[in-house]
C-alpha atoms as a PDB file:
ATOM      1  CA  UNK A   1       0.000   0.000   0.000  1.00  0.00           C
ATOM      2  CA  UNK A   2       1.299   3.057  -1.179  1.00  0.00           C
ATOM      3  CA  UNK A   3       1.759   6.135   1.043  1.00  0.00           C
ATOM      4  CA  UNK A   4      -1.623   8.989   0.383  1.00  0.00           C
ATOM      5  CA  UNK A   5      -1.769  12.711   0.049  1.00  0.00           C
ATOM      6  CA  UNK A   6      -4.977  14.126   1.630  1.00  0.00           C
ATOM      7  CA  UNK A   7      -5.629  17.626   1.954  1.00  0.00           C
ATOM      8  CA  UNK A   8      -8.057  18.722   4.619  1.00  0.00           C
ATOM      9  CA  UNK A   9     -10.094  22.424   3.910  1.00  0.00           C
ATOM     10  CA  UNK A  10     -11.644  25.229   5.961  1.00  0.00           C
ATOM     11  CA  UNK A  11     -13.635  27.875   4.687  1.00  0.00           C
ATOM     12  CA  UNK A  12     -16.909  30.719   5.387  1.00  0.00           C
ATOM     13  CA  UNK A  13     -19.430  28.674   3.659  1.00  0.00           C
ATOM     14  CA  UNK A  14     -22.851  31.157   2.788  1.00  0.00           C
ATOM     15  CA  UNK A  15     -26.300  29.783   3.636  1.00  0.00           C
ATOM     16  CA  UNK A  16     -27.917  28.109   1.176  1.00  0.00           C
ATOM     17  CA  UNK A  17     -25.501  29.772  -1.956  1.00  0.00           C
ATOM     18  CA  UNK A  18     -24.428  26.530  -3.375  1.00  0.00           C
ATOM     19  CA  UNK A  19     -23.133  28.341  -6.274  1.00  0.00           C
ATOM     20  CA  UNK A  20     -20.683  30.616  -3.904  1.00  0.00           C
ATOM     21  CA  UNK A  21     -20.087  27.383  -1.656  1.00  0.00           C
ATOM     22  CA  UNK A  22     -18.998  25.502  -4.570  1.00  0.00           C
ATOM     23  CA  UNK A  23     -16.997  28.193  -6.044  1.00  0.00           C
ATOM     24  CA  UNK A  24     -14.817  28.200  -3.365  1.00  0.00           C
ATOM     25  CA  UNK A  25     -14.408  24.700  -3.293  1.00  0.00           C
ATOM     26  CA  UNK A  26     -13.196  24.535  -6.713  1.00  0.00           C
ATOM     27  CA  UNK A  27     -10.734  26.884  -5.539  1.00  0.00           C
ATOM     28  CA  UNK A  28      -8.926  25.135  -3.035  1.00  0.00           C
ATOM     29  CA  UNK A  29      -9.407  21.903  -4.831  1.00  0.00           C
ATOM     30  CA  UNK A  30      -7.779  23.264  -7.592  1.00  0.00           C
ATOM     31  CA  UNK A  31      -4.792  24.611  -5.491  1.00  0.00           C
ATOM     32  CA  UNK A  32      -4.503  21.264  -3.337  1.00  0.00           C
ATOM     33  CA  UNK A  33      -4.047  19.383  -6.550  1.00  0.00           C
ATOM     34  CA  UNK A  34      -1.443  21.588  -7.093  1.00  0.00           C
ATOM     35  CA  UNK A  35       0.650  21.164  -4.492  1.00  0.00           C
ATOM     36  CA  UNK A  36       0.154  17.454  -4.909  1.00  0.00           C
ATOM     37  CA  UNK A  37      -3.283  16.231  -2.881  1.00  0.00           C
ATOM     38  CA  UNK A  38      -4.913  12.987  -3.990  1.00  0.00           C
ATOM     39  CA  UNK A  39      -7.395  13.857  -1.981  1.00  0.00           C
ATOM     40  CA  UNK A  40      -9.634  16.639  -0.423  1.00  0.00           C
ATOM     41  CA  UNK A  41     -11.987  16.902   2.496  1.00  0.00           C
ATOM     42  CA  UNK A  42     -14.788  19.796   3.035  1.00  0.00           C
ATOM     43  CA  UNK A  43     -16.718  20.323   5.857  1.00  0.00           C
ATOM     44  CA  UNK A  44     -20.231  18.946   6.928  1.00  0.00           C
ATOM     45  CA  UNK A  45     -22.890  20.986   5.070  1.00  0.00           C
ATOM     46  CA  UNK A  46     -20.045  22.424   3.275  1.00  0.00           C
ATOM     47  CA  UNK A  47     -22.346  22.690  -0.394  1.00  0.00           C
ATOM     48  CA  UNK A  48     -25.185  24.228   1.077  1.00  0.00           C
ATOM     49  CA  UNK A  49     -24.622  25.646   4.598  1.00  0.00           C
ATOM     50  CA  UNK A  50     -25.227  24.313   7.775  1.00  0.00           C
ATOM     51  CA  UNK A  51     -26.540  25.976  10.800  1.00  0.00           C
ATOM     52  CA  UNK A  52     -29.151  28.238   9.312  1.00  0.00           C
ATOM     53  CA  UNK A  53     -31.333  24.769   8.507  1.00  0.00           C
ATOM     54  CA  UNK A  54     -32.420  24.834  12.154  1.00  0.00           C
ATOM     55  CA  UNK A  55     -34.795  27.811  11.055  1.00  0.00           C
ATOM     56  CA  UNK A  56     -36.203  25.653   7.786  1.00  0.00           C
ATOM     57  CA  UNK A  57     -39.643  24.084   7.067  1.00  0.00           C
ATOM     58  CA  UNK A  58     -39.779  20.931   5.585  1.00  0.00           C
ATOM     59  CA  UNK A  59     -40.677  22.335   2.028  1.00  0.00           C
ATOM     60  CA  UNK A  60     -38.057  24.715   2.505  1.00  0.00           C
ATOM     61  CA  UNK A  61     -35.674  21.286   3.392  1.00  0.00           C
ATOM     62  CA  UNK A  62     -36.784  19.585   0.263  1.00  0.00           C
ATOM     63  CA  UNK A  63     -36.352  22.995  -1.986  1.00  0.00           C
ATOM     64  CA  UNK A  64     -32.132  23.155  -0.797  1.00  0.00           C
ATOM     65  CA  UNK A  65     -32.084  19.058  -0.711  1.00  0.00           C
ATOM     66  CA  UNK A  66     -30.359  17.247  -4.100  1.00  0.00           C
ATOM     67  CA  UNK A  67     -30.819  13.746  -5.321  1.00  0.00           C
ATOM     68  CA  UNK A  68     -27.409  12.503  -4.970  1.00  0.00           C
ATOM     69  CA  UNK A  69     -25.723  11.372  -7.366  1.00  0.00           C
ATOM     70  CA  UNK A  70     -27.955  12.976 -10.309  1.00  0.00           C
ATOM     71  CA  UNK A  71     -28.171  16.249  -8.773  1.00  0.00           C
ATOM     72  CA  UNK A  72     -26.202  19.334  -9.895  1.00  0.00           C
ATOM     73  CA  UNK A  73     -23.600  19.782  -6.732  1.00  0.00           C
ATOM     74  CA  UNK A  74     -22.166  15.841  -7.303  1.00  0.00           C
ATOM     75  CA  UNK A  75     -22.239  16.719 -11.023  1.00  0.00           C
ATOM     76  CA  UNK A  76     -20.232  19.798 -10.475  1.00  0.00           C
ATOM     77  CA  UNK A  77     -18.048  18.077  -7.761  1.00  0.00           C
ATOM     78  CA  UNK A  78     -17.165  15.136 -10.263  1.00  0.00           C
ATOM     79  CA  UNK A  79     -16.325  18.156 -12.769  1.00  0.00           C
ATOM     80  CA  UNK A  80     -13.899  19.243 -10.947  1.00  0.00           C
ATOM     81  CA  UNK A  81     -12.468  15.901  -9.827  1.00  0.00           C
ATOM     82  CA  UNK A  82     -12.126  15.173 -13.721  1.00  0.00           C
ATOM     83  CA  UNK A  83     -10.816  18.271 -13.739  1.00  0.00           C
ATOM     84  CA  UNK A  84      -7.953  18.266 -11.276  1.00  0.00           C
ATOM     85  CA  UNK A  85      -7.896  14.559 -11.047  1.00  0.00           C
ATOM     86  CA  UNK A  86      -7.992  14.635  -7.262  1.00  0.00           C
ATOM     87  CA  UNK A  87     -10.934  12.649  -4.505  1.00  0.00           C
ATOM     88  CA  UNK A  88     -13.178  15.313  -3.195  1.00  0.00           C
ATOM     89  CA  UNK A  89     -15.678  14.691  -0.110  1.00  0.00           C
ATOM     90  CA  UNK A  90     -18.228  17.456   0.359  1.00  0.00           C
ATOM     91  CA  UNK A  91     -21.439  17.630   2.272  1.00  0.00           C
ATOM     92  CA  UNK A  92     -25.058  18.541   1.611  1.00  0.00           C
ATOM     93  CA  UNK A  93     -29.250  18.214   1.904  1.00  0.00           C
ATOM     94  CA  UNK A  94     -30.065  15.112   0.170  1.00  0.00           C
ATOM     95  CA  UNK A  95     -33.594  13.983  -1.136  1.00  0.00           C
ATOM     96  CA  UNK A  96     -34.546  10.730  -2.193  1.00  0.00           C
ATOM     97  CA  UNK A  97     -37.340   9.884  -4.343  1.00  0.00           C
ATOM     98  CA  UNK A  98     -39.562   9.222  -1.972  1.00  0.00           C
ATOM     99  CA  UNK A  99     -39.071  12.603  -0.366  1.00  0.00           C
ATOM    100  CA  UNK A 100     -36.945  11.975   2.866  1.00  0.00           C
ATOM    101  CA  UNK A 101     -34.217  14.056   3.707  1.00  0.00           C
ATOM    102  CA  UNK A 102     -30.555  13.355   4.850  1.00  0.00           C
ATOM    103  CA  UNK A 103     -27.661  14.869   5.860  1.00  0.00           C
ATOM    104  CA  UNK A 104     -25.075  13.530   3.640  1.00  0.00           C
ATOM    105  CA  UNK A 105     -21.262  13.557   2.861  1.00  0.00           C
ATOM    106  CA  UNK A 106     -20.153  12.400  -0.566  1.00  0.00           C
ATOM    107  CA  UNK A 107     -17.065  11.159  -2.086  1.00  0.00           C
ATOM    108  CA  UNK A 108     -16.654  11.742  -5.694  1.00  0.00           C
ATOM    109  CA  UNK A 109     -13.645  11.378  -8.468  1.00  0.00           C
ATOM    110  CA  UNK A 110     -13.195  12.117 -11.959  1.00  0.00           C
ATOM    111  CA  UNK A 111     -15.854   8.950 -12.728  1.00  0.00           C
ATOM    112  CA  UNK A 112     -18.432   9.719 -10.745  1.00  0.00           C
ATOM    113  CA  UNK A 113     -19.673   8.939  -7.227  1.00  0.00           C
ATOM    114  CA  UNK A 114     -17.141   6.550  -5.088  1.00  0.00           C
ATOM    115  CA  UNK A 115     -19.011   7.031  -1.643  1.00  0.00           C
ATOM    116  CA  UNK A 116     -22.075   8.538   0.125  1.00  0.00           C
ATOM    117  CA  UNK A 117     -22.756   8.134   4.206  1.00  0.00           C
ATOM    118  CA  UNK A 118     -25.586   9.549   5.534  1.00  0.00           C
ATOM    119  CA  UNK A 119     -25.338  10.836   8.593  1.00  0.00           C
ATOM    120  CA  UNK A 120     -26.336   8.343  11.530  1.00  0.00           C
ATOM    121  CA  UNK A 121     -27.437  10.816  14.085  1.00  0.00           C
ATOM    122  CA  UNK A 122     -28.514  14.307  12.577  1.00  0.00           C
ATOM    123  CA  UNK A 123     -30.284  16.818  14.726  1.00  0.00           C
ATOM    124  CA  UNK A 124     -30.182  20.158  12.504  1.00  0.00           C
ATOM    125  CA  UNK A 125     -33.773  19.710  11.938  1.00  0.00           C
ATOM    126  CA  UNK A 126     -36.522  17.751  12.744  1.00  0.00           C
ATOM    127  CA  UNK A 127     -37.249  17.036   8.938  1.00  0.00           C
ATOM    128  CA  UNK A 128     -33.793  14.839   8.386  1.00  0.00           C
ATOM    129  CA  UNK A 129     -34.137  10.951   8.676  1.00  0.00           C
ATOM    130  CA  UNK A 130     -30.954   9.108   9.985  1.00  0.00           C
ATOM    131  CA  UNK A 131     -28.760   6.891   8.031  1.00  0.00           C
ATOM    132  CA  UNK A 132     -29.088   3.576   8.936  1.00  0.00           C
ATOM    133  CA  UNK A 133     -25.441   2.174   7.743  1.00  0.00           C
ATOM    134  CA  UNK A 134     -21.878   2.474   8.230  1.00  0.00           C
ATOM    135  CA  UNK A 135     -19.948   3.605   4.699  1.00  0.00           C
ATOM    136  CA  UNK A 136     -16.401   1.942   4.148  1.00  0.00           C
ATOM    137  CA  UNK A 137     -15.071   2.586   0.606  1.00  0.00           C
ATOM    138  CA  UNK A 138     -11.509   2.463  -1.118  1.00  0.00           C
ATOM    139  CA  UNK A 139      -9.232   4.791  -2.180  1.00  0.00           C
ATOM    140  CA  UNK A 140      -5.698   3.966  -3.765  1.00  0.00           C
ATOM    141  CA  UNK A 141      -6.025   1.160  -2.128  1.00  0.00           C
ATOM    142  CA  UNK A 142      -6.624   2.456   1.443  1.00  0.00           C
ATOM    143  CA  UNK A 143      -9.793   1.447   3.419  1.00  0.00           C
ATOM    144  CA  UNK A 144     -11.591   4.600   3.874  1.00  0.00           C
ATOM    145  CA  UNK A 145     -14.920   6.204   5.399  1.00  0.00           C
ATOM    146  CA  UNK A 146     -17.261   8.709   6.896  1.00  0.00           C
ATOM    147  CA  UNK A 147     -18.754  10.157   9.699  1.00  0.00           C
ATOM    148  CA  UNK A 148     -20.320  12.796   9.678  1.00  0.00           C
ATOM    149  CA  UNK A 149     -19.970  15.415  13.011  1.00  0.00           C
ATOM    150  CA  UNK A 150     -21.772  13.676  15.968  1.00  0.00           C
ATOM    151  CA  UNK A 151     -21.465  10.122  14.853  1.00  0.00           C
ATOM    152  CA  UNK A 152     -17.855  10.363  16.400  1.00  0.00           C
ATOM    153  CA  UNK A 153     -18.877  11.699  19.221  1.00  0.00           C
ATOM    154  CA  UNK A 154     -20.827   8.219  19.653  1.00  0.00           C
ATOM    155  CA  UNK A 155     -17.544   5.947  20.481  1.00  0.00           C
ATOM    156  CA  UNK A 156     -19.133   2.505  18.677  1.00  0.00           C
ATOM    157  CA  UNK A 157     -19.431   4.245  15.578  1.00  0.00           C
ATOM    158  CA  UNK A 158     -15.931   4.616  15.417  1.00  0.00           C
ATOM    159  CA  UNK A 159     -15.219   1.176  16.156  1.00  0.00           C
ATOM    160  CA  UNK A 160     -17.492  -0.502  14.153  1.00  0.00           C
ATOM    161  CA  UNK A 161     -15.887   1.458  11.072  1.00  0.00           C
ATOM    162  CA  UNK A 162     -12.993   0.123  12.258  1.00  0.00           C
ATOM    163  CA  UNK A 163     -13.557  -2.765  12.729  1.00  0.00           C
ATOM    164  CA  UNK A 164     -15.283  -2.943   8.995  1.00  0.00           C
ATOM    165  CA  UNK A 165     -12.040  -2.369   7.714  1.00  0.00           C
ATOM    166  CA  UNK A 166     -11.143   1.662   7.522  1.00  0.00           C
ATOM    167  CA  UNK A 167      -7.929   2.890   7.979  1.00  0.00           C
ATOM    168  CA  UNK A 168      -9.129   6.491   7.523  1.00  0.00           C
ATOM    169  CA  UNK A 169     -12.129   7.901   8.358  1.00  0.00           C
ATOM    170  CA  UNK A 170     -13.266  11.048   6.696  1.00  0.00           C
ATOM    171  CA  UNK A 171     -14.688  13.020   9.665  1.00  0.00           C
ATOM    172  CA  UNK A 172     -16.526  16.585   7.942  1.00  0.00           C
ATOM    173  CA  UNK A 173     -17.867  18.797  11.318  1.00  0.00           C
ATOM    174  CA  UNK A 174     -19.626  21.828  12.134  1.00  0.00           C
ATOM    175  CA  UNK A 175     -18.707  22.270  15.736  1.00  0.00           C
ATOM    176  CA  UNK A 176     -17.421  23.946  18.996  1.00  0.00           C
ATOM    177  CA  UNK A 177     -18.079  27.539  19.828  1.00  0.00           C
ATOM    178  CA  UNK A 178     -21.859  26.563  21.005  1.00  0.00           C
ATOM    179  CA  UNK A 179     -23.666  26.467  24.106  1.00  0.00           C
ATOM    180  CA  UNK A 180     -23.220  22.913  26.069  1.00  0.00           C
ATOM    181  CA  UNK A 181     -22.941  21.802  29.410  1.00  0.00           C
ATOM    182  CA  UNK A 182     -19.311  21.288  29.711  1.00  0.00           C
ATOM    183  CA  UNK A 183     -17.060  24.015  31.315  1.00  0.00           C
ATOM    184  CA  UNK A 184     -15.826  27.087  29.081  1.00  0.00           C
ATOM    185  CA  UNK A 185     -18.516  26.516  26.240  1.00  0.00           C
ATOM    186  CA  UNK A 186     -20.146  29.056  24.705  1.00  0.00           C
ATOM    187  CA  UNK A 187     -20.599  31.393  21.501  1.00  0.00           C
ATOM    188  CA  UNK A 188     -17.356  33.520  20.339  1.00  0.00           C
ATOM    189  CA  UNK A 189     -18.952  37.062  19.841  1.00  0.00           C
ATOM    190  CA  UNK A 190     -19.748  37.149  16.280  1.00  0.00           C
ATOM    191  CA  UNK A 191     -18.878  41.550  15.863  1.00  0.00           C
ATOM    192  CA  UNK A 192     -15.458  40.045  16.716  1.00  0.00           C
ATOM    193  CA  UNK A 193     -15.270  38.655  13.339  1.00  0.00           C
ATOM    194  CA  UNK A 194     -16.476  41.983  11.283  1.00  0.00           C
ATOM    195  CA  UNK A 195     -12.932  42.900  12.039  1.00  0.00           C
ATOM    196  CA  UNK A 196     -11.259  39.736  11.935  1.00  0.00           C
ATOM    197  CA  UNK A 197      -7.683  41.037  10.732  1.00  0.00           C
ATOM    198  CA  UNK A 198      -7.547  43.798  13.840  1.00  0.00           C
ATOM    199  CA  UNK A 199      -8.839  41.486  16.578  1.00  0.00           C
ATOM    200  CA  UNK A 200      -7.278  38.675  15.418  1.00  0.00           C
ATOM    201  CA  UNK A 201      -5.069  37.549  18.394  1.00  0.00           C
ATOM    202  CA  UNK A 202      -8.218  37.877  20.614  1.00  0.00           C
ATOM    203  CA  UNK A 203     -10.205  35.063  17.947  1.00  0.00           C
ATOM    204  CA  UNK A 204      -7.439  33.153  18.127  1.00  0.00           C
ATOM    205  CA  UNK A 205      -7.406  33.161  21.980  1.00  0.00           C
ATOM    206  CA  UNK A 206     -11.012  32.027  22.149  1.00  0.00           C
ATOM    207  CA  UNK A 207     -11.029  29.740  19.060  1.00  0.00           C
ATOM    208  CA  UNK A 208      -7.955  27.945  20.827  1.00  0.00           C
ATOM    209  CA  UNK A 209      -9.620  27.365  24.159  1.00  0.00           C
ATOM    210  CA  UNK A 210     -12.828  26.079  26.028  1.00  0.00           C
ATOM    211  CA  UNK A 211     -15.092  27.026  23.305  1.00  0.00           C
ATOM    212  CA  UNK A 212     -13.604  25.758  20.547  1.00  0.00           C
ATOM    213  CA  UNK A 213      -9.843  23.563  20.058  1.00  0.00           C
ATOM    214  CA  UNK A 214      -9.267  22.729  23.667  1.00  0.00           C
ATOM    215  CA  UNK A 215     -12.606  21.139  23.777  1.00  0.00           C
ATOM    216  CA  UNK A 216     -11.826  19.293  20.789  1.00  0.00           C
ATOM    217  CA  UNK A 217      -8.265  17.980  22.133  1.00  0.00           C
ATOM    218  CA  UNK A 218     -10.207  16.099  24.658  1.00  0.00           C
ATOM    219  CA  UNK A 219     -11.588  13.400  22.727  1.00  0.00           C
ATOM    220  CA  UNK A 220     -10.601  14.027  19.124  1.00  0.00           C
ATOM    221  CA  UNK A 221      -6.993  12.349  19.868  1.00  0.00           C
ATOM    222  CA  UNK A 222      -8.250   9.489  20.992  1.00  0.00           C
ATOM    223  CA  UNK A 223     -10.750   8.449  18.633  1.00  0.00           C
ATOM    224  CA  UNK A 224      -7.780   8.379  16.421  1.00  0.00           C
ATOM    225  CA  UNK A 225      -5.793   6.016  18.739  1.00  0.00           C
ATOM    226  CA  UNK A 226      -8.004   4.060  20.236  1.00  0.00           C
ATOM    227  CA  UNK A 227      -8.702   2.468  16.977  1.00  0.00           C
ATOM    228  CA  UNK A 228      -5.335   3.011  14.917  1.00  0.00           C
ATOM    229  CA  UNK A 229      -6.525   4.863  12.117  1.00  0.00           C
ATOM    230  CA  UNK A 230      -6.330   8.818  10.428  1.00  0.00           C
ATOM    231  CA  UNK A 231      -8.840  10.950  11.476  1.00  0.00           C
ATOM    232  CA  UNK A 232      -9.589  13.810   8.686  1.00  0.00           C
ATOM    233  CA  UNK A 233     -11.215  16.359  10.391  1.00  0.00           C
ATOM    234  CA  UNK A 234     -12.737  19.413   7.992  1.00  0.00           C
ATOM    235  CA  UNK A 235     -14.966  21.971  10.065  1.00  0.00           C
ATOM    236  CA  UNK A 236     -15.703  25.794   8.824  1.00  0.00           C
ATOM    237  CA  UNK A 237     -14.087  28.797   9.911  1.00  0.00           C
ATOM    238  CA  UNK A 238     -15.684  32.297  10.192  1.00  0.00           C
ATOM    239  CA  UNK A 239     -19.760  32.648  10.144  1.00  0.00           C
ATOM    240  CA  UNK A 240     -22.033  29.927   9.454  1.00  0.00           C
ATOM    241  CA  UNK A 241     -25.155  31.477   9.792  1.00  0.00           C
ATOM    242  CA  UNK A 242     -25.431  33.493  12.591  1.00  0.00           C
ATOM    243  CA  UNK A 243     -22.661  31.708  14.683  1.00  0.00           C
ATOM    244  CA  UNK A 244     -18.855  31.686  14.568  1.00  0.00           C
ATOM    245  CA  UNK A 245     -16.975  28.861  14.173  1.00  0.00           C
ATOM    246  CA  UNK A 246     -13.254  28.194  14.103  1.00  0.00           C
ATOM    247  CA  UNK A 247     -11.663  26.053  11.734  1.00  0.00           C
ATOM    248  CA  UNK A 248      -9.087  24.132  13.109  1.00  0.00           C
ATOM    249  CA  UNK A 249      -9.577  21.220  10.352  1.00  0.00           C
ATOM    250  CA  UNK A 250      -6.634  18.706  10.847  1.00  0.00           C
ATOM    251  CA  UNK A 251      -5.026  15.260  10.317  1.00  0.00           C
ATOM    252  CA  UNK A 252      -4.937  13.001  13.181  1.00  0.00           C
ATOM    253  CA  UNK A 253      -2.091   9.595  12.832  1.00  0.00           C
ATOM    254  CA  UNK A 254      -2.998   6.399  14.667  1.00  0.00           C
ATOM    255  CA  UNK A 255      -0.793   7.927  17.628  1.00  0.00           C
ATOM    256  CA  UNK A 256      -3.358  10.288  18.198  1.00  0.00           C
ATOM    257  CA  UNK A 257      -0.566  13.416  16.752  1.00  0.00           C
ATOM    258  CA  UNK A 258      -1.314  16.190  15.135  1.00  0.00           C
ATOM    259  CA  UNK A 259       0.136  15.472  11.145  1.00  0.00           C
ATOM    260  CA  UNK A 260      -0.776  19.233  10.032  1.00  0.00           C
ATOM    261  CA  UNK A 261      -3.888  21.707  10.843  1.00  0.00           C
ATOM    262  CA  UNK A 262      -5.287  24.723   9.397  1.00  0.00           C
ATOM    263  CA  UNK A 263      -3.893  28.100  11.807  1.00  0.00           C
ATOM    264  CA  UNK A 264      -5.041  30.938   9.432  1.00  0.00           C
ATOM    265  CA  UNK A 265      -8.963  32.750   9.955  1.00  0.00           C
ATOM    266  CA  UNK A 266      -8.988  32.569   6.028  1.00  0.00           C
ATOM    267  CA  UNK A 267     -10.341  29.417   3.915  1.00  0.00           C
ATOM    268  CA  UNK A 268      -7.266  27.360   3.491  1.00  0.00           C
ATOM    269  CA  UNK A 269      -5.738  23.785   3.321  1.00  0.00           C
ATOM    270  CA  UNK A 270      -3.618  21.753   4.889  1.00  0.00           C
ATOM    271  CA  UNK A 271      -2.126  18.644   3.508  1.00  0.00           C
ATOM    272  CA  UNK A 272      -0.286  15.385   5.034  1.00  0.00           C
ATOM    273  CA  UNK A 273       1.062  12.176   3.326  1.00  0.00           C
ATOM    274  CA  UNK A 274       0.027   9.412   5.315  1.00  0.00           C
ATOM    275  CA  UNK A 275       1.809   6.027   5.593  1.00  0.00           C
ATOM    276  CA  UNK A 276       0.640   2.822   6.084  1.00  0.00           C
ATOM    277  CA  UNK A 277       3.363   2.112   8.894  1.00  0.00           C
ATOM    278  CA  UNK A 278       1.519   3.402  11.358  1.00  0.00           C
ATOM    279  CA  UNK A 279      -1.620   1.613  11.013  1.00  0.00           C
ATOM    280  CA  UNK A 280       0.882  -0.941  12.617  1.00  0.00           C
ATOM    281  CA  UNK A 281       2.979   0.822  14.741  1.00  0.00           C
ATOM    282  CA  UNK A 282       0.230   2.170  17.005  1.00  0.00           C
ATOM    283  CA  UNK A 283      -1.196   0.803  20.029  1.00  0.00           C
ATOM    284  CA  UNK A 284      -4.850   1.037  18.911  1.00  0.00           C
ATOM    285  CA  UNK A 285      -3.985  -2.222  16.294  1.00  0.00           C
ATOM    286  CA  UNK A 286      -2.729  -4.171  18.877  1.00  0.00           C
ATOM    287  CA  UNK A 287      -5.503  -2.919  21.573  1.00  0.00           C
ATOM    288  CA  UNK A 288      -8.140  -4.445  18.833  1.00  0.00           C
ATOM    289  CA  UNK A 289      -6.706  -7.927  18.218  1.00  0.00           C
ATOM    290  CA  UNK A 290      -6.903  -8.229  22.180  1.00  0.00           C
ATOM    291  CA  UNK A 291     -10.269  -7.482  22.283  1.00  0.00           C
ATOM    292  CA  UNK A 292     -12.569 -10.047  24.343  1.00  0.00           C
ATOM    293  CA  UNK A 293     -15.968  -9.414  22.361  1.00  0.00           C
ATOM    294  CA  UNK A 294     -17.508 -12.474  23.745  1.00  0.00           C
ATOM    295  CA  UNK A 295     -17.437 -10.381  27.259  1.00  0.00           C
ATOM    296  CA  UNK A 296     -19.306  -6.794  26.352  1.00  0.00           C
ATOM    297  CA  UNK A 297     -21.000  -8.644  22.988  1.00  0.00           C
ATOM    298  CA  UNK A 298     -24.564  -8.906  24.823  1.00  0.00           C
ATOM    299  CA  UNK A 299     -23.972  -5.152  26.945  1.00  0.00           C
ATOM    300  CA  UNK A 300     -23.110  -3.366  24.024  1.00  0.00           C
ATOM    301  CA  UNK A 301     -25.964  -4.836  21.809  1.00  0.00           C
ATOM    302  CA  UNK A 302     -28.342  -3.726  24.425  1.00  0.00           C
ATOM    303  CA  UNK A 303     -31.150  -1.000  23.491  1.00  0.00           C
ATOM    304  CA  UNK A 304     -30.851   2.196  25.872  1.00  0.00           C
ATOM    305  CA  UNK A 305     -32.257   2.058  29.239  1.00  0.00           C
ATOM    306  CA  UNK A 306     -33.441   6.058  28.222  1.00  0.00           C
ATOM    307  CA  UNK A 307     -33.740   8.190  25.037  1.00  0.00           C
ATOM    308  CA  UNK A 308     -31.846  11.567  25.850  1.00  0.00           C
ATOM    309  CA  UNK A 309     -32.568  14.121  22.812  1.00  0.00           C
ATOM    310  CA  UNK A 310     -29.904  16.120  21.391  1.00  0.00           C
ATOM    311  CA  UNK A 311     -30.708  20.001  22.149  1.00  0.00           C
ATOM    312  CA  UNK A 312     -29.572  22.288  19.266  1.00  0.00           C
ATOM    313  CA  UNK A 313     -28.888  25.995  20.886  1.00  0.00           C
END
């Protein structure tokens, strides 16, 4: 297996302007190619915008929503795949014939679709039905796939790709700098960002802590070594909606260190050549061969004991 070139993006998506959102992703793609990327990961919702779907109806849903893979975003994505000749994964509404809505991530290359997950555990709206599979795909002959935002946050899911076979898993986000129960959350003041270039060592400073990256470097890390594989992590930077989010997209190695991340406030890239070495090397490969399934088999298989909703501030 061959050593890979992934790039992983940030950048101020606009709500529901596909044709802006995808202009910009043509833009980095195009440059990532450039400097050599086989690959390139967007954010969740990267296509159409994210956090301003809390506020639509379900017609409204179904009106920014795409078949996927005949609609026009995966068209234009494989366009510029064929283009470039580089793996893109990007993020959008999808709509199926029989009218339910997803939240999905996509994989596409210059023949067409490769991949689609839909996301297991979406909360943005009420509208959105959850995927109901785990999505392991190939690229130059790694074992790759997707989760989408909260299904890391929900530790099987991460395993159970895993243990399906991927060695990278494609992890798209629109998080931190929100509400939550845990100490130092909250919203980074948004009139910060009208000035981003003077006040820039005070975004930085709250991007970097509680609210955003320190919260991150909790669990993030781990998921990563637990299980031995990359962790491609693509969230926005600047406003998404009306909330301010902070970037931060990064490669994660199977020893849970950092391979390269995104520092600027402007949409960028980063990109890292990953080996197969450490796939290996790491303690999360020899943590899953000494597994004891036949001891946790029937726990873990159990339905919860109580349904706790996920609250969107």
């Amino acid at each position: 297996m061959d050593n890979i070139k992934i790039a992983t993006a940030q950048f101020e998506n606009r709500s529901g302007d596909k044709s802006y959102n995808l202009s910009v992703i043509k833009r980095l793609t195009g440059n990532a190619a450039a400097q050599g990327a086989q690959v390139i990961a967007f954010h969740e919702c990267s296509i159409t915008g994210y956090s301003y779907a809390r506020k639509l109806s379900r017609e409204q849903m179904i009106d920014i929503a795409e078949p996927i893979p005949d609609g026009p975003s995966v068209r234009k994505l494989v366009e510029y795949a064929k283009e470039y000749d580089i793996v893109i994964l990007a993020g959008l509404f999808e709509k199926d014939a029989e009218g339910n809505l997803f939240k999905a991530q996509v994989c596409v290359d210059k023949n067409g679709l490769v991949a689609k997950h839909r996301k297991l555990h979406p909360f943005i709206n009420p509208n959105l039905t959850p995927g109901d599979s785990y999505t392991v795909f190939d690229l130059f002959g790694w074992k790759c796939a997707i989760l989408i935002c909260y299904d890391n946050n929900i530790i099987e899911n991460v395993r159970a790709t895993t243990l399906l076979g991927a060695q990278i898993i494609f992890m798209p986000h629109v998080t931190m700098c929100t509400p939550s129960p845990r100490p130092g959350a909250g919203f980074v003041d948004a009139d910060l960002w009208k000035d981003k270039e003077g006040n820039k060592e005070i975004l930085r400073q709250e991007f970097d802590g509680l609210k955003g990256r320190s919260w991150l470097m909790k669990w993030l890390p781990a998921r990563a070594y637990d299980n031995a594989i990359y962790a491609v992590f693509s969230n926005p930077i600047g406003m998404d909606d009306d909330q301010l989010k902070n970037g931060c997209s990064m490669i994660i190695d199977p020893f849970g260190e950092i391979l390269t991340e995104c520092r600027s406030l402007d949409d960028s890239f980063v990109i890292a050549e990953l080996t197969p070495d450490k796939l290996i090397n790491a303690g999360g490969s020899r943590y899953i061969k000494a597994r004891r399934p036949e001891l946790y088999r029937d726990i873990i298989g159990q339905p919860n004991q109580s349904v706790q909703k996920v609250a969107w501030m």
